[in-house]
Protein backbone atom coordinates (compact mmCIF):
# COMPACT_ATOMS: atom_id res chain seq x y z
CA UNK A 1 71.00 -249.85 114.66
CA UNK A 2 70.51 -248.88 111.38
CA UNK A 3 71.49 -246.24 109.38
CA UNK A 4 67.85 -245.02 109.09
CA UNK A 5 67.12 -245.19 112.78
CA UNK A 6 70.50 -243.54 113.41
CA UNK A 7 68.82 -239.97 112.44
CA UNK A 8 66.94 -240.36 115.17
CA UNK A 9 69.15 -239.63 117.59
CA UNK A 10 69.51 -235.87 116.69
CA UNK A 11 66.11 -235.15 118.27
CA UNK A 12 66.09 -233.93 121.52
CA UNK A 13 65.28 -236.97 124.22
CA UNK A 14 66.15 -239.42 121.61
CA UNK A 15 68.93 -242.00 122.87
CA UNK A 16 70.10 -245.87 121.82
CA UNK A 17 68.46 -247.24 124.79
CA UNK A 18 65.11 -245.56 123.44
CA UNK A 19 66.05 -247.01 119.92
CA UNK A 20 66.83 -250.56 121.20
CA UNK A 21 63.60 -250.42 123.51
CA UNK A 22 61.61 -249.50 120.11
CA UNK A 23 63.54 -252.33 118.29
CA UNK A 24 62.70 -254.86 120.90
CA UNK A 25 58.59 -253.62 120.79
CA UNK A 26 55.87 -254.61 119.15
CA UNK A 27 52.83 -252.63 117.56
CA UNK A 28 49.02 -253.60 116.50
CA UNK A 29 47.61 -252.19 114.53
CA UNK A 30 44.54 -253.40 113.44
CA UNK A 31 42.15 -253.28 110.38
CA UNK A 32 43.10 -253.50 106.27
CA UNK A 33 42.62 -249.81 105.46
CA UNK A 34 44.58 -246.71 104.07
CA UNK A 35 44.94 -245.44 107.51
CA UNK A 36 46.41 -248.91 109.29
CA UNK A 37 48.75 -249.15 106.58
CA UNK A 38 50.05 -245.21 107.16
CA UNK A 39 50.33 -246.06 110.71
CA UNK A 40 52.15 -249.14 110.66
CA UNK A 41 54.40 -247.76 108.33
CA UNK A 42 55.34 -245.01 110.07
CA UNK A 43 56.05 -246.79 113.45
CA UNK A 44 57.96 -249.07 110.97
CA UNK A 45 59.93 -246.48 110.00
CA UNK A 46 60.78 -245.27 113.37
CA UNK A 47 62.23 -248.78 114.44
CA UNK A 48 59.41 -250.98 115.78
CA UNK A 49 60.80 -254.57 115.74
CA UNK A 50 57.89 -256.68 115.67
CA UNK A 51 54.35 -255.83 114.05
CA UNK A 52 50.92 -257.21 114.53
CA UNK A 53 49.02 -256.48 111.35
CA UNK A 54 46.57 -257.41 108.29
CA UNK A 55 49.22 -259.78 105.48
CA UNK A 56 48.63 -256.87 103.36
CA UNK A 57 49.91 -253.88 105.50
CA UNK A 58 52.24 -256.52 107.15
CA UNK A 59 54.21 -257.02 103.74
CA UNK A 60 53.75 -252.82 103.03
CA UNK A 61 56.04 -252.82 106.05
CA UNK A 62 58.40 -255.47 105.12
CA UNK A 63 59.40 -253.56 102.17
CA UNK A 64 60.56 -251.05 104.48
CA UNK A 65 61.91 -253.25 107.13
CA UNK A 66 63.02 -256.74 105.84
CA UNK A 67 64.26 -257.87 109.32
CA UNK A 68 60.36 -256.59 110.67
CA UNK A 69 59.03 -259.73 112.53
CA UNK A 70 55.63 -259.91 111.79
CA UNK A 71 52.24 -261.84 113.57
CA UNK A 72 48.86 -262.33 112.53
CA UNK A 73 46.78 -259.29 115.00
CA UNK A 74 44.46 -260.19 118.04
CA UNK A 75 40.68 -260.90 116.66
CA UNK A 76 39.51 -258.20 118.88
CA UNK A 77 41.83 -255.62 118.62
CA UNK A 78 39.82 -252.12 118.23
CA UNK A 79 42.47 -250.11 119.24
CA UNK A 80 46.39 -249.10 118.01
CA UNK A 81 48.70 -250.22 120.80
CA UNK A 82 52.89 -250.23 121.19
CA UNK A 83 54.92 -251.91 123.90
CA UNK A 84 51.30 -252.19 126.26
CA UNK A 85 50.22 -248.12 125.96
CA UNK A 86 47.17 -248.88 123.91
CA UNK A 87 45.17 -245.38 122.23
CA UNK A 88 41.81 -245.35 120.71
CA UNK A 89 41.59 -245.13 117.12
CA UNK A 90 41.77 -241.56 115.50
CA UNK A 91 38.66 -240.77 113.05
CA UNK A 92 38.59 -237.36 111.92
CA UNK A 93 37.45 -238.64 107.91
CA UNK A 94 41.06 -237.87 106.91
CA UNK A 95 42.54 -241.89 106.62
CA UNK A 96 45.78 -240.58 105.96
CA UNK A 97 45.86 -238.61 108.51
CA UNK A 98 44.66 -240.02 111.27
CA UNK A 99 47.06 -243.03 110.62
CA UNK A 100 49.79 -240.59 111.08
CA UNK A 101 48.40 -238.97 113.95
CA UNK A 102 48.13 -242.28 115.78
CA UNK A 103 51.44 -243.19 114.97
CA UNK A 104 52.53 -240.20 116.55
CA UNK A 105 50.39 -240.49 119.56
CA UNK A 106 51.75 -243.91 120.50
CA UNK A 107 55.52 -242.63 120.09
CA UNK A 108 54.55 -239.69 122.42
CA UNK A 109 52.90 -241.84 125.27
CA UNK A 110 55.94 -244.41 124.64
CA UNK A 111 58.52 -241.50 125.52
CA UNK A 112 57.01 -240.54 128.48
């Protein structure tokens, strides 16, 4: 585990097997916009392993991640999915955002 991921484990719930079950999953995200790339990013950044994305938001995240693995994503994926909980996309008008807020929404439903 990695430094980074290590400050993790101060939040309450958070454990290595959680980390190591993140590190061993794999989010899509879908699409080549502002709000994929904030999403991927920030499941990046809280230790997904593997990442199904557009080249471009594929590479933002190997900046952050060298060891990411990363795939090509499904043809028809519409939605953001991690580790088989798949969540409809968030559209409020505020890309940023709602990348964010989907990120977060996947971590939630993958700790329960």
């Amino acid at each position: 585990m990695s430094e980074r991921h290590g400050r993790q484990l101060v939040l309450s719930g958070w454990t290595p097997e959680l980390q190591a079950r993140l590190a061993a999953m794999k989010a899509v995200v879908p699409g080549r916009s502002i709000r994929s790339e904030v999403c991927a990013l920030y499941l990046v950044g809280a230790g997904v392993g593997a990442l199904a994305a557009d080249s471009v938001v594929g590479e933002a995240c190997r900046r952050l991640n060298p060891r990411l693995r990363l795939e090509a994503p499904p043809a028809s994926a519409p939605s953001v999915a991690l580790g088989g909980v798949e969540l409809p996309r968030i559209d409020t008008g505020d890309p940023v955002g709602d990348g964010a807020a989907e990120a977060a929404a996947l971590l939630e439903a993958y700790l329960k």
